[in-house]
C-alpha atoms as a PDB file:
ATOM      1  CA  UNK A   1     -21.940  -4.793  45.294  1.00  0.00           C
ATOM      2  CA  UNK A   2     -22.948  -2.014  43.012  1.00  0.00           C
ATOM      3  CA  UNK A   3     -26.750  -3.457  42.912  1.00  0.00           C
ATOM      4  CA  UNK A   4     -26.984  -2.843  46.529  1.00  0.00           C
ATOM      5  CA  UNK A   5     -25.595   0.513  46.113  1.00  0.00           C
ATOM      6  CA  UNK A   6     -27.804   1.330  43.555  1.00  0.00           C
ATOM      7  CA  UNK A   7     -30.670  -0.221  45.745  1.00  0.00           C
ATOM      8  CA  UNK A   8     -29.694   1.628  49.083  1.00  0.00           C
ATOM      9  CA  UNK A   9     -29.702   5.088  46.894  1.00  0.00           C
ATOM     10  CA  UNK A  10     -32.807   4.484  45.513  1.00  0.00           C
ATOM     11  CA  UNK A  11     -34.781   3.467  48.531  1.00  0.00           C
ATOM     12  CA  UNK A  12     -32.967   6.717  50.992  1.00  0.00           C
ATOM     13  CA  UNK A  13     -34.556   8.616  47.917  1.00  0.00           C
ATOM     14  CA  UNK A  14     -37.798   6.886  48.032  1.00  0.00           C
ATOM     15  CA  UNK A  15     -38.162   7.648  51.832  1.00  0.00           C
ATOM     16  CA  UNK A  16     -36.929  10.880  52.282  1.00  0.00           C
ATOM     17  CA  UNK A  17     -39.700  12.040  49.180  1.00  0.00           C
ATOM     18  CA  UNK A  18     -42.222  10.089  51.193  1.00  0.00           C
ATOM     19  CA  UNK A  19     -41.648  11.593  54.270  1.00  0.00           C
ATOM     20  CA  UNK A  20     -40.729  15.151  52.654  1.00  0.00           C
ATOM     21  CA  UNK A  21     -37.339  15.746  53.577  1.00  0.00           C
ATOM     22  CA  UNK A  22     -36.123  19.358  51.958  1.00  0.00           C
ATOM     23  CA  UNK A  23     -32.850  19.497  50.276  1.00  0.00           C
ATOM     24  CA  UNK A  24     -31.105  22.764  52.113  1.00  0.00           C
ATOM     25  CA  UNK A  25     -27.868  23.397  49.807  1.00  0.00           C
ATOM     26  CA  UNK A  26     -26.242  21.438  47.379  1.00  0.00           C
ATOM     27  CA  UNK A  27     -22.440  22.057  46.955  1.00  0.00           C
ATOM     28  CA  UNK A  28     -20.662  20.277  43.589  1.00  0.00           C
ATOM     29  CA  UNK A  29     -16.614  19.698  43.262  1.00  0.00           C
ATOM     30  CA  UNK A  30     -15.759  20.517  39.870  1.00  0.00           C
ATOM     31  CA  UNK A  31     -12.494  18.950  40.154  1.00  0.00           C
ATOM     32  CA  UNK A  32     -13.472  15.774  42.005  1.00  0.00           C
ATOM     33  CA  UNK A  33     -17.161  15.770  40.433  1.00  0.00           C
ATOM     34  CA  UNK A  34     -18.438  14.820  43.929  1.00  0.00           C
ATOM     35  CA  UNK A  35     -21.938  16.895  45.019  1.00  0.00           C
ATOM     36  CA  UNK A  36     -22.472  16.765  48.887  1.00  0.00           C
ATOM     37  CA  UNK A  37     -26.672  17.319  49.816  1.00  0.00           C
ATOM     38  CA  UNK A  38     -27.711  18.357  52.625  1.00  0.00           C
ATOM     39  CA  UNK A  39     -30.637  17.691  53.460  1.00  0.00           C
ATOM     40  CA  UNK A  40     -33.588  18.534  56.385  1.00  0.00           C
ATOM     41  CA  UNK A  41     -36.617  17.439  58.211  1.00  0.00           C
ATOM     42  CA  UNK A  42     -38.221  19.434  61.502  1.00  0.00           C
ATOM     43  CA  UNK A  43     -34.543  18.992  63.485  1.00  0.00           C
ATOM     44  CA  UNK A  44     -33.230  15.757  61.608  1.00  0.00           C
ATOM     45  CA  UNK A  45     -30.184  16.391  58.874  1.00  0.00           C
ATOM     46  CA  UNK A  46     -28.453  14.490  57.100  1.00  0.00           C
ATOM     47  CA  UNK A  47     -25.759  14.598  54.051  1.00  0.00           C
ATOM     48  CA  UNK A  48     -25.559  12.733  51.043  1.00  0.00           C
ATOM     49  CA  UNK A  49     -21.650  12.692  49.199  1.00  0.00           C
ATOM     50  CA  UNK A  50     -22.200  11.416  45.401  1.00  0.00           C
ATOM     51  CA  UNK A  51     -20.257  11.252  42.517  1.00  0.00           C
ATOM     52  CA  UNK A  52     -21.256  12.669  39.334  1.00  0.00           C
ATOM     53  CA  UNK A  53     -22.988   9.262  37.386  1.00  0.00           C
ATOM     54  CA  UNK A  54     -21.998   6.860  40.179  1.00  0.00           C
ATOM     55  CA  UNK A  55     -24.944   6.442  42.217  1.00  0.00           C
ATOM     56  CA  UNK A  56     -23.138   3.232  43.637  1.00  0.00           C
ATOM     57  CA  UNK A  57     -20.552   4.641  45.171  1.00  0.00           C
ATOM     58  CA  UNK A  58     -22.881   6.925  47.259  1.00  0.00           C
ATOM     59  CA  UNK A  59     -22.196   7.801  50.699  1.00  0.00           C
ATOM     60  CA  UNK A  60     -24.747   9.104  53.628  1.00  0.00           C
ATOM     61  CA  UNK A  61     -23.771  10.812  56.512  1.00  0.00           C
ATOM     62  CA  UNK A  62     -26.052  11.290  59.675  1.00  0.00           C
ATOM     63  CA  UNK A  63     -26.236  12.080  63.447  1.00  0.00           C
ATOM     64  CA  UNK A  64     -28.423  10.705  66.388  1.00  0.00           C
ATOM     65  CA  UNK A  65     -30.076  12.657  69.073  1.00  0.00           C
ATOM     66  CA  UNK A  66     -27.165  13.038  70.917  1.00  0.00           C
ATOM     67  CA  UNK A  67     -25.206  14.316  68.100  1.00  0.00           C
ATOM     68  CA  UNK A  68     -22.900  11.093  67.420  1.00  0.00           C
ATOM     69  CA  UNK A  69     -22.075  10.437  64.012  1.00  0.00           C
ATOM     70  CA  UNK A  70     -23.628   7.656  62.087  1.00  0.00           C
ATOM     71  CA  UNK A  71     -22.354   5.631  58.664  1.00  0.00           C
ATOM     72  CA  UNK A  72     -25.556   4.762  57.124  1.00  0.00           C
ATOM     73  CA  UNK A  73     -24.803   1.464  55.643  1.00  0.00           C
ATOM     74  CA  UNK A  74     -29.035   0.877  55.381  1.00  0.00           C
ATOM     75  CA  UNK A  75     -32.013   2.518  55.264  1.00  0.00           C
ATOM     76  CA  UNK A  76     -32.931   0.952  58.775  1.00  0.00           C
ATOM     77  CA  UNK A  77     -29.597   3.191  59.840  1.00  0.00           C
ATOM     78  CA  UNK A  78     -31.397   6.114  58.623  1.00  0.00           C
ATOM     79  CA  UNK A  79     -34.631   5.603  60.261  1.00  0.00           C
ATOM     80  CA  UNK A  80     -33.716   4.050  63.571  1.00  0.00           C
ATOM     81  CA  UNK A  81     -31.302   7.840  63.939  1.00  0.00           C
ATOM     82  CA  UNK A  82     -34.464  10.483  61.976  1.00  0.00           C
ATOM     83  CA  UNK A  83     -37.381   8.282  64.587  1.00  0.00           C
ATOM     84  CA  UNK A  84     -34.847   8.667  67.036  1.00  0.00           C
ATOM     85  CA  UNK A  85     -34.228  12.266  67.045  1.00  0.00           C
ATOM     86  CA  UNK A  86     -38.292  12.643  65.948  1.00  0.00           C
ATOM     87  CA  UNK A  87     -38.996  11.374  69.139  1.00  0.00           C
ATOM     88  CA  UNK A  88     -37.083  13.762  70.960  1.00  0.00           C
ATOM     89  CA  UNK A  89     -39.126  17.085  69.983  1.00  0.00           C
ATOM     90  CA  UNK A  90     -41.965  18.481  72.588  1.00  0.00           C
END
């Protein structure tokens, strides 16, 4: 399981450089050592929770168009909810 952690962090990070997300704040826990990004394309957002030198036990956090909250469990998650909301804009 922590292998497809690791792989699911990597690739969000691959994507989101390719397609030039911004991070917008970062915000660390000193107790818990957990830093929540936030991070922003055009209208799209979406959070990131991670724990200091555990990329595996990352979690993502986004919303669809119609502001619903979304688990990203893939990268197909993310990109079916940022194409989604992409779409959208006039």
């Amino acid at each position: 399981m922590k292998n497809i952690s690791n792989t699911l962090h990597t690739k969000v990070h691959d994507w989101i450089d390719g397609i030039g997300f911004r991070l917008n704040t970062s915000q660390t826990n000193i107790k818990s050592h957990i830093t929540t990004n936030h991070y922003f394309f055009e209208t799209f957002n979406f959070f990131e929770k991670e724990k200091q030198d555990h990329p595996e036990s990352t979690k993502f956090l986004c919303f669809d168009a119609y502001g619903e909250k979304i688990n990203v469990k893939s990268l197909l998650d993310l990109q079916e909810a940022f194409f989604e909301n992409i779409s959208q804009l006039k």
